[in-house]
C-alpha atoms as a PDB file:
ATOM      1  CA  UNK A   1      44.425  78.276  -5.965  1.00  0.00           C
ATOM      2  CA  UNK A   2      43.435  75.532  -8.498  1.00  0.00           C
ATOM      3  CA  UNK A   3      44.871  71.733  -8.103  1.00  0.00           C
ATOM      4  CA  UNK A   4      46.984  72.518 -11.502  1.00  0.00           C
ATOM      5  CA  UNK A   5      48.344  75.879  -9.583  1.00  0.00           C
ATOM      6  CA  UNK A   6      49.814  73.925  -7.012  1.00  0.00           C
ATOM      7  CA  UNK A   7      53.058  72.657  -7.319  1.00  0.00           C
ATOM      8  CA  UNK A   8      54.293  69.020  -8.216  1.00  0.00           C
ATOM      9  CA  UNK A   9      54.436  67.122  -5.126  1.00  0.00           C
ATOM     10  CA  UNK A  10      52.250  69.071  -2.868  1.00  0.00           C
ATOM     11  CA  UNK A  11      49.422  67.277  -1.494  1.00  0.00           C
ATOM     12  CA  UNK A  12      46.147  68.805  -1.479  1.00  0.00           C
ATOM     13  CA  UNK A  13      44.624  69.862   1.608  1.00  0.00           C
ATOM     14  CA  UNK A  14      41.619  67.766   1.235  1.00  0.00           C
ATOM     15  CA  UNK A  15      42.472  64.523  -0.315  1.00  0.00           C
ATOM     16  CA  UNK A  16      39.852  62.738  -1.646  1.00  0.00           C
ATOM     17  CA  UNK A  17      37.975  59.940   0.742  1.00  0.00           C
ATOM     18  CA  UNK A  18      38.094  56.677  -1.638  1.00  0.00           C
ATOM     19  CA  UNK A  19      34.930  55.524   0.591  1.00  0.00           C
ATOM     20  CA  UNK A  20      33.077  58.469  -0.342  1.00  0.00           C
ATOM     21  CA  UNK A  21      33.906  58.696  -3.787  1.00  0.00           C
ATOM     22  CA  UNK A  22      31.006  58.574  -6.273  1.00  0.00           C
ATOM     23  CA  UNK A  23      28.504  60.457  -3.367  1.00  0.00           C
ATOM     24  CA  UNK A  24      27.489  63.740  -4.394  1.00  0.00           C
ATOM     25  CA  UNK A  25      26.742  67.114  -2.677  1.00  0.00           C
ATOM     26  CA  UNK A  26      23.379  65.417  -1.797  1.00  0.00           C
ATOM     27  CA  UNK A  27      24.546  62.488  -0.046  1.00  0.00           C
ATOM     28  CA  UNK A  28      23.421  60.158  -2.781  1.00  0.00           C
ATOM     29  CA  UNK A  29      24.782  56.773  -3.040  1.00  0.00           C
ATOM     30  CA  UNK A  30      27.415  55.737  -5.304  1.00  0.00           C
ATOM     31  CA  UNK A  31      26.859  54.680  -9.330  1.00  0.00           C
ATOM     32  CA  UNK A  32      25.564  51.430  -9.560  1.00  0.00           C
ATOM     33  CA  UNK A  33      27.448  48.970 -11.983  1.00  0.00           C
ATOM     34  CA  UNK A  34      26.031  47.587 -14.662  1.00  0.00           C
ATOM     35  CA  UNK A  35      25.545  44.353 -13.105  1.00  0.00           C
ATOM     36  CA  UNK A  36      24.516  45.824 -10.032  1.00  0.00           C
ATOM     37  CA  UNK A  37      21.836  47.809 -11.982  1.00  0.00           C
ATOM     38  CA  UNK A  38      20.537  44.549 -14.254  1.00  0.00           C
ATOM     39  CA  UNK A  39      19.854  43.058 -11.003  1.00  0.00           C
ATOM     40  CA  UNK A  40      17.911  45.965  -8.806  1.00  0.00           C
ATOM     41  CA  UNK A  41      16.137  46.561 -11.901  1.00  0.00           C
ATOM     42  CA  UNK A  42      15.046  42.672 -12.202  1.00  0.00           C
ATOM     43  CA  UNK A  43      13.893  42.787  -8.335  1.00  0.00           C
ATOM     44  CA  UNK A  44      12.103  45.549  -9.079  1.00  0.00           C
ATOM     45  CA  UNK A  45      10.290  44.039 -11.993  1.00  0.00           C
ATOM     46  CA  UNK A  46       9.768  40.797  -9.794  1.00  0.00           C
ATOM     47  CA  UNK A  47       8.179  43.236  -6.780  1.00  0.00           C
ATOM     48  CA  UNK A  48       6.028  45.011  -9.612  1.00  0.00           C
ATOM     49  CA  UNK A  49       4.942  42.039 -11.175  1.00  0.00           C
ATOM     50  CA  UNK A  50       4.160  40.318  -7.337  1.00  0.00           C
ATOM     51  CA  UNK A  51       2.148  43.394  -6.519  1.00  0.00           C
ATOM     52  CA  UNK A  52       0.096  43.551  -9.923  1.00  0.00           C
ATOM     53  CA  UNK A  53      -0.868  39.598  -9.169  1.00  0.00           C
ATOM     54  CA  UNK A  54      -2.212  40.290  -5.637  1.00  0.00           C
ATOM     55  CA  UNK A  55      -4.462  43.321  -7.240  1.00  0.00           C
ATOM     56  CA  UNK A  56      -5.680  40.959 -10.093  1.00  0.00           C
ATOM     57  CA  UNK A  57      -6.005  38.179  -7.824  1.00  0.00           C
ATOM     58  CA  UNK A  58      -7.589  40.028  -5.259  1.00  0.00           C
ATOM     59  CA  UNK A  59     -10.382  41.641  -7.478  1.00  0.00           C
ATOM     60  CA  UNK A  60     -10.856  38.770  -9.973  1.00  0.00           C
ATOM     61  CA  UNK A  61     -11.828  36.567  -6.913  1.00  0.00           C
ATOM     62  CA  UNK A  62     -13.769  39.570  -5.103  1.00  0.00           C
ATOM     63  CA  UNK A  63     -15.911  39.649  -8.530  1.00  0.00           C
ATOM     64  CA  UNK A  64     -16.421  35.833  -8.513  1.00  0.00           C
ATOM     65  CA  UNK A  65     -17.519  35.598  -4.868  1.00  0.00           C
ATOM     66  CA  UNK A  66     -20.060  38.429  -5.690  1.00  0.00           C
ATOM     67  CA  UNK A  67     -21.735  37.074  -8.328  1.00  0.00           C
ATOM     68  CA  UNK A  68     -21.666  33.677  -6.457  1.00  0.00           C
ATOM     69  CA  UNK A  69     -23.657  35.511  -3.634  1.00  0.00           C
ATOM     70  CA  UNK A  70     -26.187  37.228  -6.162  1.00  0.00           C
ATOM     71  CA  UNK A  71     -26.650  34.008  -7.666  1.00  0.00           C
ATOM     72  CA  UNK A  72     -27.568  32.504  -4.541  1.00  0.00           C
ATOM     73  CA  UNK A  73     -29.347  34.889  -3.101  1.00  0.00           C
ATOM     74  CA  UNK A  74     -31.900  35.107  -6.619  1.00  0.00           C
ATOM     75  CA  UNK A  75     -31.604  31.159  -6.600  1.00  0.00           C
ATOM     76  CA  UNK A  76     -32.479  31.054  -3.435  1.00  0.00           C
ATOM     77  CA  UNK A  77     -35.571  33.991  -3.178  1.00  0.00           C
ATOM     78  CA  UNK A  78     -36.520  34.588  -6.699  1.00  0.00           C
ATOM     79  CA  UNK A  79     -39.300  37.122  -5.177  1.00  0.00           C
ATOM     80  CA  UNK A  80     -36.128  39.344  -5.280  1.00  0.00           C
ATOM     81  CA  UNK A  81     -36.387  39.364  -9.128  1.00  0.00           C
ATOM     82  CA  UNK A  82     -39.437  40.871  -8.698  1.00  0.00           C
ATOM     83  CA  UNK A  83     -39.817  44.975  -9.235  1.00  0.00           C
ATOM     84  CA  UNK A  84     -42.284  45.678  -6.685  1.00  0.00           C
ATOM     85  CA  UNK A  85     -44.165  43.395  -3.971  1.00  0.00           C
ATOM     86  CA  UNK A  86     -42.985  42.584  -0.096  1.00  0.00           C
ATOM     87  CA  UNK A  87     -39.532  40.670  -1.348  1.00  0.00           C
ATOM     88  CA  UNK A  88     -38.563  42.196  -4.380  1.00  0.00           C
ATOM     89  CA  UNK A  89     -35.380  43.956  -5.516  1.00  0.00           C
ATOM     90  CA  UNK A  90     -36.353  46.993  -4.454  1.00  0.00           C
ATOM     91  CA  UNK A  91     -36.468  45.676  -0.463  1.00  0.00           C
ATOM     92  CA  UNK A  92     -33.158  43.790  -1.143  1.00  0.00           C
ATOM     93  CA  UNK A  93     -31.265  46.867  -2.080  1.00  0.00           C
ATOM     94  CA  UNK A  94     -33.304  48.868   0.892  1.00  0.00           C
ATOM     95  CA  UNK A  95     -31.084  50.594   3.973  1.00  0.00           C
ATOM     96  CA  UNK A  96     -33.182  48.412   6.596  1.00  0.00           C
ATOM     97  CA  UNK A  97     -32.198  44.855   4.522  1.00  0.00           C
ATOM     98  CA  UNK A  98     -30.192  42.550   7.441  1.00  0.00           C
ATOM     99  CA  UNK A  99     -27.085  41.504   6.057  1.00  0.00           C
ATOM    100  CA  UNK A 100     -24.053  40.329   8.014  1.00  0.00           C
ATOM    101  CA  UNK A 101     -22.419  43.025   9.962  1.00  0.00           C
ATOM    102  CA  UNK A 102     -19.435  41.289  12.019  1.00  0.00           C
ATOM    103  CA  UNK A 103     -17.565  38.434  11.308  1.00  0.00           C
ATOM    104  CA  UNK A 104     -19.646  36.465  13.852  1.00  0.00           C
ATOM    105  CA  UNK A 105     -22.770  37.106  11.968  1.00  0.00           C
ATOM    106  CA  UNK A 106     -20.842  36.911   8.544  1.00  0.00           C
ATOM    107  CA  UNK A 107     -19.906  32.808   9.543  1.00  0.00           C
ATOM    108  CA  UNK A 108     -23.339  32.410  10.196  1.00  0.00           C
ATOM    109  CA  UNK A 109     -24.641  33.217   6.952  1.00  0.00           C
ATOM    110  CA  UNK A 110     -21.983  31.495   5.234  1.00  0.00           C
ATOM    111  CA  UNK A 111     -22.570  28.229   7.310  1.00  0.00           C
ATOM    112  CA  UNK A 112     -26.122  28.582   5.831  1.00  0.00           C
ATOM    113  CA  UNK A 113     -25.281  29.205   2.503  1.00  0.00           C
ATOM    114  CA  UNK A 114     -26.968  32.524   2.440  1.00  0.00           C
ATOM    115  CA  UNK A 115     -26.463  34.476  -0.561  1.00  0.00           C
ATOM    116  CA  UNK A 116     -26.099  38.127   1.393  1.00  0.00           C
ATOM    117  CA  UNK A 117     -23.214  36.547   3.185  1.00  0.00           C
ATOM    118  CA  UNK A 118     -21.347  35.380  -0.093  1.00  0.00           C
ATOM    119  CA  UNK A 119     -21.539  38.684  -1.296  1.00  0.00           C
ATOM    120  CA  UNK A 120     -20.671  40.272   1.885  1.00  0.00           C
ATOM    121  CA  UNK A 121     -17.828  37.970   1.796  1.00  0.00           C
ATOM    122  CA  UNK A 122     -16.755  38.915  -1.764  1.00  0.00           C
ATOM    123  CA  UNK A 123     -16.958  42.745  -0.566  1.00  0.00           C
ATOM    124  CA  UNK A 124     -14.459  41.754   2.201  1.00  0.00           C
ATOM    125  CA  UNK A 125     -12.186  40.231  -0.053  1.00  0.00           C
ATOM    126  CA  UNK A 126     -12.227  43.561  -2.029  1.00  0.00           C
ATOM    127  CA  UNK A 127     -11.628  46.056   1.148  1.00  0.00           C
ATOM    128  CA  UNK A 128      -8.411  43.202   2.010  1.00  0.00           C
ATOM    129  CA  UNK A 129      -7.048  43.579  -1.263  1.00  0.00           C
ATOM    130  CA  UNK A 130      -5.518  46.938  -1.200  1.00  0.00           C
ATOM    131  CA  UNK A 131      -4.279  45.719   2.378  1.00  0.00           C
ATOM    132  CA  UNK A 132      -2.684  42.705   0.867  1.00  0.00           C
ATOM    133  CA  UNK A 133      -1.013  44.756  -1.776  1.00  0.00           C
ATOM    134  CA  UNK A 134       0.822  46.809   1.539  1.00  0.00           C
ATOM    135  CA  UNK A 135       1.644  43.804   2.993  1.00  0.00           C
ATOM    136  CA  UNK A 136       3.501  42.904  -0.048  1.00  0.00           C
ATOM    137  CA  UNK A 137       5.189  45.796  -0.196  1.00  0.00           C
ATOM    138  CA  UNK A 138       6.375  45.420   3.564  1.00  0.00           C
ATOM    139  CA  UNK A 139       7.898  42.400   1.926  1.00  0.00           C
ATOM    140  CA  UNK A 140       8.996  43.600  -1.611  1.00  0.00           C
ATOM    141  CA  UNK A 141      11.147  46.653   0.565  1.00  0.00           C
ATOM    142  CA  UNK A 142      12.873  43.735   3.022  1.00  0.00           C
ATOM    143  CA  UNK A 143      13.604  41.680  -0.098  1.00  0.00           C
ATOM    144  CA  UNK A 144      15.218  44.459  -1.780  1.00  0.00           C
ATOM    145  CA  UNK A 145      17.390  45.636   1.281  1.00  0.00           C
ATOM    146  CA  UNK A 146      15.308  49.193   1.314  1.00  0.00           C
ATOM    147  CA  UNK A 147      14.946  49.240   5.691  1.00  0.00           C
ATOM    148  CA  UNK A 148      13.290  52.620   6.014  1.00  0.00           C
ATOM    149  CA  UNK A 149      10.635  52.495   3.189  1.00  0.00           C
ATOM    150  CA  UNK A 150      10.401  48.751   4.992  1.00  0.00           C
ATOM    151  CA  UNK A 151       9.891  50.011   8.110  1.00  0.00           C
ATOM    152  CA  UNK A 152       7.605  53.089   6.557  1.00  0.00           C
ATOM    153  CA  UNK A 153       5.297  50.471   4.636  1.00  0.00           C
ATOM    154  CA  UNK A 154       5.061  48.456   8.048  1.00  0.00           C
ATOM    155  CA  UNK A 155       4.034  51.463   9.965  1.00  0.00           C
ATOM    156  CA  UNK A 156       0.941  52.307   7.078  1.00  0.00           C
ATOM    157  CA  UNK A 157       0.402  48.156   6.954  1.00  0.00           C
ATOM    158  CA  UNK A 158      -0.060  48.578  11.112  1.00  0.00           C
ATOM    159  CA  UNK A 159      -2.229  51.787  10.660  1.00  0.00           C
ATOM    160  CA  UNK A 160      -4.783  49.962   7.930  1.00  0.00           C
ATOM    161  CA  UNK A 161      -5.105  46.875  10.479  1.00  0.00           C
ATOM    162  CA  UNK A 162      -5.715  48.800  13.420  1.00  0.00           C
ATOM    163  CA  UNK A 163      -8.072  51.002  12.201  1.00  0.00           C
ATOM    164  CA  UNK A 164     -10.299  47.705  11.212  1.00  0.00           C
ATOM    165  CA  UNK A 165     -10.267  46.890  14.906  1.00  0.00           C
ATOM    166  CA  UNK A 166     -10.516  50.383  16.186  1.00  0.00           C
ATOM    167  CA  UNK A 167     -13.849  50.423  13.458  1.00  0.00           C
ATOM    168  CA  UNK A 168     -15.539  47.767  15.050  1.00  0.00           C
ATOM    169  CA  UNK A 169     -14.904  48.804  18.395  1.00  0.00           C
END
């Protein structure tokens, strides 16, 4: 029998819960008011526009540091300019050319100004970025109350740091 079968008085046999009012069949949460909306939708534009920065940032200054390191290294050995002969580009771009392979090795080169560490160091910068960006998301989920896509960002953030350990290892 339908609610307007029933007669006047009679109280249904499932009255509504007033906390769970608004959820649907799915378990969703409840409506958002306006208010609320204006201001999830400005965190989420402040999280977007946060993330977007450390990209730019990230690949901006992975670009400069690059062509730092190329400048130095051609400042430094302009036999590299050179098509063929013992130091020319050809050798530079070779698979047996030394260039810094830890970060021991990496401070080396840097402390002498090298020109393959600079770049080295600029293709670091690159790899981190996209790391970075995680970690800001790890923070962009906490800031915007959202604890198991939090804790699910954390988890991939631990993953991509481990597995530059576990790499070198």
């Amino acid at each position: 029998m339908t609610g307007a079968g029933r007669a006047s008085g009679t109280p249904a046999a499932n009255p509504p819960d007033p906390a769970l009012e608004g959820l649907g069949r799915s378990g969703a949460r409840r409506e958002l008011t306006p208010a609320e909306a204006r201001r999830m939708a400005e965190k989420v534009r402040q999280v977007e526009l946060a993330i977007s920065l450390v990209l730019r940032v990230g690949v901006v200054a992975s670009v400069l540091v690059v062509a730092v390191g190329l400048g130095l290294m051609f400042a430094h050995h302009g036999s590299y300019l050179a098509l063929r002969g013992p130091l020319s580009y050809r050798a530079l771009t070779s698979a047996s050319t030394s260039f810094p392979h830890s970060f021991a090795t990496l401070g080396h080169a840097l402390a002498r100004g090298e020109g393959r560490g600079v770049v080295v160091l600029g293709v670091l910068i690159l790899i981190l970025t996209p790391v970075l960006r995680v970690a800001v998301g790890v923070v962009s989920f906490a800031y915007e109350k959202d604890t198991p896509m939090t804790l699910v960002t954390l988890f991939v953030l631990v993953v991509l740091v481990g597995s530059f350990f576990l790499a070198g290892a």
